[in-house]
PDB file of N, CA and C in Angstrom:
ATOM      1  N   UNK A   1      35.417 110.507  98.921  1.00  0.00           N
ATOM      2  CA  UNK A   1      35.755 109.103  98.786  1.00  0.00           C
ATOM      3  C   UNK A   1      34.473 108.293  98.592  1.00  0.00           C
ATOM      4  N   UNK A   2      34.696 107.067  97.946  1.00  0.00           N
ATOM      5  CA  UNK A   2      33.359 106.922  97.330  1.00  0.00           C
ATOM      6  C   UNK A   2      33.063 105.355  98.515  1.00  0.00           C
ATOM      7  N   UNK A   3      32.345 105.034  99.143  1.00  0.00           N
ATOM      8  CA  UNK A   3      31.809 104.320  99.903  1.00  0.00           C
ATOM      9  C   UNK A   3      31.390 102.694  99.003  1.00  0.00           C
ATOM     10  N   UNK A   4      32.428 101.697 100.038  1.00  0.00           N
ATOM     11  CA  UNK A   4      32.165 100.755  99.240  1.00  0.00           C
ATOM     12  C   UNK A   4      30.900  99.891  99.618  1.00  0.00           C
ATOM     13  N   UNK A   5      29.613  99.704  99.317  1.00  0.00           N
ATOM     14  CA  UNK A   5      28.355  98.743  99.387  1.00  0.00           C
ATOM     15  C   UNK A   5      28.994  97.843 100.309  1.00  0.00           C
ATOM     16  N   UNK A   6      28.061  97.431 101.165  1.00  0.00           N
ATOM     17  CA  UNK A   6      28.753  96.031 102.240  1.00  0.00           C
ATOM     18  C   UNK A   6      27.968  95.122 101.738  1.00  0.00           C
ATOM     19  N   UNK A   7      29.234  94.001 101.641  1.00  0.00           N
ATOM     20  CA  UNK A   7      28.995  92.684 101.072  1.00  0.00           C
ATOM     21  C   UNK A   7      28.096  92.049 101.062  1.00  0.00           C
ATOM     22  N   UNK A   8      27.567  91.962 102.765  1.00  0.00           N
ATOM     23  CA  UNK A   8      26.124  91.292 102.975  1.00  0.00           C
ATOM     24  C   UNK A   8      25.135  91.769 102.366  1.00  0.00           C
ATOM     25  N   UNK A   9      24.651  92.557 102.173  1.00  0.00           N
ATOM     26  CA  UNK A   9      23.914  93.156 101.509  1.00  0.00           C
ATOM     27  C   UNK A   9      23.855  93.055  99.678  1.00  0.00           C
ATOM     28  N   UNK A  10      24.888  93.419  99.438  1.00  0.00           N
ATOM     29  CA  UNK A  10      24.600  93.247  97.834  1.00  0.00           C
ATOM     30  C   UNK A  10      24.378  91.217  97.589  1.00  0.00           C
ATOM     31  N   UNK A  11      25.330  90.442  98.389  1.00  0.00           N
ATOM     32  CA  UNK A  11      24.926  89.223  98.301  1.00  0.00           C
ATOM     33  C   UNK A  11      23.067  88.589  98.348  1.00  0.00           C
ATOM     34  N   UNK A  12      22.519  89.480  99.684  1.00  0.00           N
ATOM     35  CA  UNK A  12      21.253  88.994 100.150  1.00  0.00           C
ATOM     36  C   UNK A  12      20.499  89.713  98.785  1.00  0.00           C
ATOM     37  N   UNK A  13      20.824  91.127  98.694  1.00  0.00           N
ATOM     38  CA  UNK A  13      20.098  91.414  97.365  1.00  0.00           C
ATOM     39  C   UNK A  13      20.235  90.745  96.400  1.00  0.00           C
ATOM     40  N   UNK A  14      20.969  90.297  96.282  1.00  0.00           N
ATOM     41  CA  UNK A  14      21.020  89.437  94.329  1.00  0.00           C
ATOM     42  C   UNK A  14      20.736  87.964  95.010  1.00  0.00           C
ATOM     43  N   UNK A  15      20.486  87.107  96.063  1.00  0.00           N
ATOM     44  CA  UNK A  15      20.014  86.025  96.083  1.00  0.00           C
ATOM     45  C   UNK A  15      18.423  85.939  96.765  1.00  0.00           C
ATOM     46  N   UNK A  16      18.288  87.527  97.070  1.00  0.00           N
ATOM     47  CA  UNK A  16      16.815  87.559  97.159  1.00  0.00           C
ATOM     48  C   UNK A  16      15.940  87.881  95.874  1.00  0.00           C
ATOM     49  N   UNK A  17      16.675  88.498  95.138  1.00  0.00           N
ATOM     50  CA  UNK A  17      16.266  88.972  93.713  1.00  0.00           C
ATOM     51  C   UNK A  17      16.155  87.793  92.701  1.00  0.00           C
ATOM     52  N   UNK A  18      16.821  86.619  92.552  1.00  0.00           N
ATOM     53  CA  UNK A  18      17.358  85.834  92.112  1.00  0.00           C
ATOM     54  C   UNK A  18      15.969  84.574  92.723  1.00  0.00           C
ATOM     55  N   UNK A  19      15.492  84.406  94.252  1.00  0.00           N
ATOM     56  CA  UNK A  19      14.571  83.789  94.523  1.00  0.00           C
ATOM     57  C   UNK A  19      13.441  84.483  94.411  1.00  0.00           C
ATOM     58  N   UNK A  20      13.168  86.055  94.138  1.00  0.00           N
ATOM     59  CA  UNK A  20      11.381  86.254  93.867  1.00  0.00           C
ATOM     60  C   UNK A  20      11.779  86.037  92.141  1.00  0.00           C
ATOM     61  N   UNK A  21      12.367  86.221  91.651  1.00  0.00           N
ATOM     62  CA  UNK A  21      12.607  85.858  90.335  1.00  0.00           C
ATOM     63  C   UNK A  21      11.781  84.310  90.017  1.00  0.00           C
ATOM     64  N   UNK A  22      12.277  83.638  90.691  1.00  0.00           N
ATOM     65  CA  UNK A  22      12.386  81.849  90.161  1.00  0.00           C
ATOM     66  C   UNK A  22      10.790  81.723  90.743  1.00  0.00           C
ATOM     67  N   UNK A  23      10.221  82.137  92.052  1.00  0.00           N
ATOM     68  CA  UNK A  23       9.015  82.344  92.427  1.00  0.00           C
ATOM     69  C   UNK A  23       7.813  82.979  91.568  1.00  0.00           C
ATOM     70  N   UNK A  24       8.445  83.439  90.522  1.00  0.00           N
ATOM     71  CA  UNK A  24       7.190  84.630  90.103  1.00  0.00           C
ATOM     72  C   UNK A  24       7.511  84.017  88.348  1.00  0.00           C
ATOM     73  N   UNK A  25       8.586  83.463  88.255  1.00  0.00           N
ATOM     74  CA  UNK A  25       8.579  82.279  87.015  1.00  0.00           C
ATOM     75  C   UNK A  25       7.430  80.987  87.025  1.00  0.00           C
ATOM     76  N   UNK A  26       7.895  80.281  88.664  1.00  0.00           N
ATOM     77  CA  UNK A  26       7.069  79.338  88.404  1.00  0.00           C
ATOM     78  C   UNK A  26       5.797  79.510  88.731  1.00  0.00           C
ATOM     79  N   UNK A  27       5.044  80.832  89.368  1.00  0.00           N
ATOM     80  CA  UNK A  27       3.350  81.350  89.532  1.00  0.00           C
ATOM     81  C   UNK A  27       3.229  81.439  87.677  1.00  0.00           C
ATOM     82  N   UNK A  28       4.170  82.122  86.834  1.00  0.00           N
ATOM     83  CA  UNK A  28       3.823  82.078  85.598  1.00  0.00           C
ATOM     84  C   UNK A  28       3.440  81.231  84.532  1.00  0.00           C
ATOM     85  N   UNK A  29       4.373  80.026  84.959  1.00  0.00           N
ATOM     86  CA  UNK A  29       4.345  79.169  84.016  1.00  0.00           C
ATOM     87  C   UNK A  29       3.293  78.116  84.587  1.00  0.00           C
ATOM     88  N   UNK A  30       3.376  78.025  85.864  1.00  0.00           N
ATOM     89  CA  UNK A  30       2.179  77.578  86.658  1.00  0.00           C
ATOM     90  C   UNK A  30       0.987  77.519  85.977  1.00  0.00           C
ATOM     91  N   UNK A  31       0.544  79.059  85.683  1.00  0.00           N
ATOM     92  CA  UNK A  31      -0.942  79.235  86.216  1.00  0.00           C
ATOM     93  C   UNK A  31      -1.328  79.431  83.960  1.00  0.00           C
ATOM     94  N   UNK A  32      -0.060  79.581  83.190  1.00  0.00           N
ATOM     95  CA  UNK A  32       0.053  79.201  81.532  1.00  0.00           C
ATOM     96  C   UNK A  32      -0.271  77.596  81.788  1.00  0.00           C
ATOM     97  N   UNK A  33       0.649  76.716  82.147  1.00  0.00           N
ATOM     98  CA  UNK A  33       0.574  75.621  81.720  1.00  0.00           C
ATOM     99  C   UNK A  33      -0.139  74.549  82.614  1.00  0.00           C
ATOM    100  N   UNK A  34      -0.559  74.980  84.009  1.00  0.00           N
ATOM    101  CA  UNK A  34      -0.930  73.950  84.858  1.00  0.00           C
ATOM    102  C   UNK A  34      -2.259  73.370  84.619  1.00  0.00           C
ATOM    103  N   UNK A  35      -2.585  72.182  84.771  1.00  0.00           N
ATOM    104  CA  UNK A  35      -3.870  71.782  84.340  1.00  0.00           C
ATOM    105  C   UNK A  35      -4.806  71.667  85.240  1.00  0.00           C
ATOM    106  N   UNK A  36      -4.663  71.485  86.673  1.00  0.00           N
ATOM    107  CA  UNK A  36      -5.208  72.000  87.594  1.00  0.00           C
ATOM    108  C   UNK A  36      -5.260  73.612  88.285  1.00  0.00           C
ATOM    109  N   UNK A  37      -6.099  74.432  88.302  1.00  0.00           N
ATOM    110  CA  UNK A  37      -6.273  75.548  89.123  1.00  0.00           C
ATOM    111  C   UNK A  37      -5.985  74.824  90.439  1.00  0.00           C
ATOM    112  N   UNK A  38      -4.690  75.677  91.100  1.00  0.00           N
ATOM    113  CA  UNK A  38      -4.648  75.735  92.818  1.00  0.00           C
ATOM    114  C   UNK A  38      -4.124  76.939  93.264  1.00  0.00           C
ATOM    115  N   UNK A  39      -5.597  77.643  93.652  1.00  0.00           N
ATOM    116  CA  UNK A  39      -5.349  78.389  94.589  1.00  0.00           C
ATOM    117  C   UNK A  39      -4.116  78.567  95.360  1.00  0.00           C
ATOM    118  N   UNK A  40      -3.746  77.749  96.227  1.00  0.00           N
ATOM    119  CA  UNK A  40      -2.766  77.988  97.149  1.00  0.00           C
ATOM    120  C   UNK A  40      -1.517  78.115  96.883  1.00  0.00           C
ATOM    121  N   UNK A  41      -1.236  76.595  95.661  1.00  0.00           N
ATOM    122  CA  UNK A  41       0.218  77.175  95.040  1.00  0.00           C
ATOM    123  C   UNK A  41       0.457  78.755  94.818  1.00  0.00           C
ATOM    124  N   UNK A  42      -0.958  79.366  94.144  1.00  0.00           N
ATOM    125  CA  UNK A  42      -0.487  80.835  93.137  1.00  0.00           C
ATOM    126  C   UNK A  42      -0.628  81.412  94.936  1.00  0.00           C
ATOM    127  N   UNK A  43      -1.696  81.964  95.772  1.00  0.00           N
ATOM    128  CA  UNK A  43      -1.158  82.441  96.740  1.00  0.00           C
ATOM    129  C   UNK A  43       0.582  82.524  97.472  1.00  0.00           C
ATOM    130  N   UNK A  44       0.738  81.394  97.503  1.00  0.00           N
ATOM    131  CA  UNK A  44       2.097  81.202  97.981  1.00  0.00           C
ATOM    132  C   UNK A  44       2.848  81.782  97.254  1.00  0.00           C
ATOM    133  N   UNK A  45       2.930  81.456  96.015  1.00  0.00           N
ATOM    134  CA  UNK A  45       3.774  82.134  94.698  1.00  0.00           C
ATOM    135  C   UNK A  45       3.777  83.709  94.962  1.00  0.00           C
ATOM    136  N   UNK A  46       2.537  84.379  94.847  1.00  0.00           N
ATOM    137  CA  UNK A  46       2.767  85.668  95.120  1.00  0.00           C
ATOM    138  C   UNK A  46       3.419  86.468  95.954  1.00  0.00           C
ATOM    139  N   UNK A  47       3.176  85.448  97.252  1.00  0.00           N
ATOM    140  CA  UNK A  47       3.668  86.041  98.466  1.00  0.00           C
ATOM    141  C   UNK A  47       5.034  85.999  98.179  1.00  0.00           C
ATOM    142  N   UNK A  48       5.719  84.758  98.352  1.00  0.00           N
ATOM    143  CA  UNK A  48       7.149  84.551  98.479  1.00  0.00           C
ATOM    144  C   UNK A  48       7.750  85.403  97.400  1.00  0.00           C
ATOM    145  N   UNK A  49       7.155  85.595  96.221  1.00  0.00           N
ATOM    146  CA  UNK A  49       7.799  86.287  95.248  1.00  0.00           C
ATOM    147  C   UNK A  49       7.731  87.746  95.598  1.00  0.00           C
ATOM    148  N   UNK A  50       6.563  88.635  95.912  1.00  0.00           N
ATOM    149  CA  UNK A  50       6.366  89.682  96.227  1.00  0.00           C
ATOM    150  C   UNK A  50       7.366  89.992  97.878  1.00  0.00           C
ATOM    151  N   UNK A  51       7.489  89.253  98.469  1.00  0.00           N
ATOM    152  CA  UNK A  51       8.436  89.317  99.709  1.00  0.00           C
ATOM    153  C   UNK A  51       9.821  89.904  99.292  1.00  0.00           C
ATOM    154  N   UNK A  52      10.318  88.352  98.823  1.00  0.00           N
ATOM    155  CA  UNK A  52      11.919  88.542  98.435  1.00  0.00           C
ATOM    156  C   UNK A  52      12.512  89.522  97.370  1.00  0.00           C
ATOM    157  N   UNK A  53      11.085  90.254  96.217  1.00  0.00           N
ATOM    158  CA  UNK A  53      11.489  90.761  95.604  1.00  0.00           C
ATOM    159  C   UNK A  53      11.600  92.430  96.086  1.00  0.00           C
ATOM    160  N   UNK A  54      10.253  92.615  97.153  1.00  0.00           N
ATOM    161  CA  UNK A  54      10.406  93.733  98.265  1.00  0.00           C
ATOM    162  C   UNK A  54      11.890  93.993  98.944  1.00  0.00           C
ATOM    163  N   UNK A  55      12.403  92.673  99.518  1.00  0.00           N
ATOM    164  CA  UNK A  55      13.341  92.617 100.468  1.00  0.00           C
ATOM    165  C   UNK A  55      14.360  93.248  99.023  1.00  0.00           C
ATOM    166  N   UNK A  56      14.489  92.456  98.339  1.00  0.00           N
ATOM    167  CA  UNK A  56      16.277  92.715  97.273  1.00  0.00           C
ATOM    168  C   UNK A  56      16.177  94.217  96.631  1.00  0.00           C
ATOM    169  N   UNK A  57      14.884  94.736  96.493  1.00  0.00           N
ATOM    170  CA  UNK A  57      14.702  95.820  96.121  1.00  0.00           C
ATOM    171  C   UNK A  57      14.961  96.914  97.159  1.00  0.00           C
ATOM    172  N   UNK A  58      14.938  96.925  98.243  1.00  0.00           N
ATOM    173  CA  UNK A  58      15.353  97.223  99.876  1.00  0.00           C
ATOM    174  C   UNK A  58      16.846  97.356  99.810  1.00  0.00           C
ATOM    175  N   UNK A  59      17.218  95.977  99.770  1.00  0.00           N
ATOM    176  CA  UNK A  59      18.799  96.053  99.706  1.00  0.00           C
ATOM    177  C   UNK A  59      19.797  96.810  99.155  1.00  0.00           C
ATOM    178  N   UNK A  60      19.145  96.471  97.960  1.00  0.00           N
ATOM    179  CA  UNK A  60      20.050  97.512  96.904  1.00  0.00           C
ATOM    180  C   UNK A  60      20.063  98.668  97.048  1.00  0.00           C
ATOM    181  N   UNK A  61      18.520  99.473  97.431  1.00  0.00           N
ATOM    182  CA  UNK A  61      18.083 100.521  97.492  1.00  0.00           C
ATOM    183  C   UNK A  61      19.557 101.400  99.037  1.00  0.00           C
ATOM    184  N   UNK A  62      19.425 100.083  99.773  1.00  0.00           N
ATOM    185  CA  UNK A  62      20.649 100.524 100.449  1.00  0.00           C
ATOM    186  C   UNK A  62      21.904 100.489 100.593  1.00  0.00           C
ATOM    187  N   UNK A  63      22.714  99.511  99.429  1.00  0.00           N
ATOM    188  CA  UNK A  63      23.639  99.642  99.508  1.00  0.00           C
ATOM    189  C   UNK A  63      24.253 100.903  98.470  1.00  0.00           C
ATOM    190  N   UNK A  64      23.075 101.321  97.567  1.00  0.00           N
ATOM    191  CA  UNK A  64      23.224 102.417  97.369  1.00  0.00           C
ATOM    192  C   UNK A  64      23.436 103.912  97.846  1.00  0.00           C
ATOM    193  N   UNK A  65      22.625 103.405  99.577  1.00  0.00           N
ATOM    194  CA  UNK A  65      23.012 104.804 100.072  1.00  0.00           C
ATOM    195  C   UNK A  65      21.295 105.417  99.935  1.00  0.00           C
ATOM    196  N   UNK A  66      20.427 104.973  99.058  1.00  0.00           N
ATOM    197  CA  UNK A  66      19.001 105.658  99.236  1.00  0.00           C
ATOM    198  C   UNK A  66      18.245 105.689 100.255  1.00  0.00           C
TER     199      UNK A  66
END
């Protein structure tokens, strides 16, 4: 019988995936179009993006069963 993924999980994955996404858009377009260099924005950017995209990659990885 084939095991159905729990809800919480595929939800937190696709709205954690969905926020390092939009995070690692705006470090991009940021650091293309911004006319000031700031450090801290792109720090932050990395982090939060590299986090949530760790975490949704996690998720999935388990509602798969890996």
């Amino acid at each position: 019988m084939v095991d159905v993924p729990s809800l919480t999980l595929w939800v937190l994955a696709w709205l954690f995936l969905f926020i390092g996404l939009v995070a690692l858009t705006v470090l991009v377009i940021y650091t293309r179009y911004g006319r000031e260099k700031s450090v801290q924005l792109s720090v932050v950017s990395i982090i939060i993006a590299s986090i949530f995209l760790g975490f949704a990659i996690h998720f999935f990885l388990l509602s798969w069963g890996i």
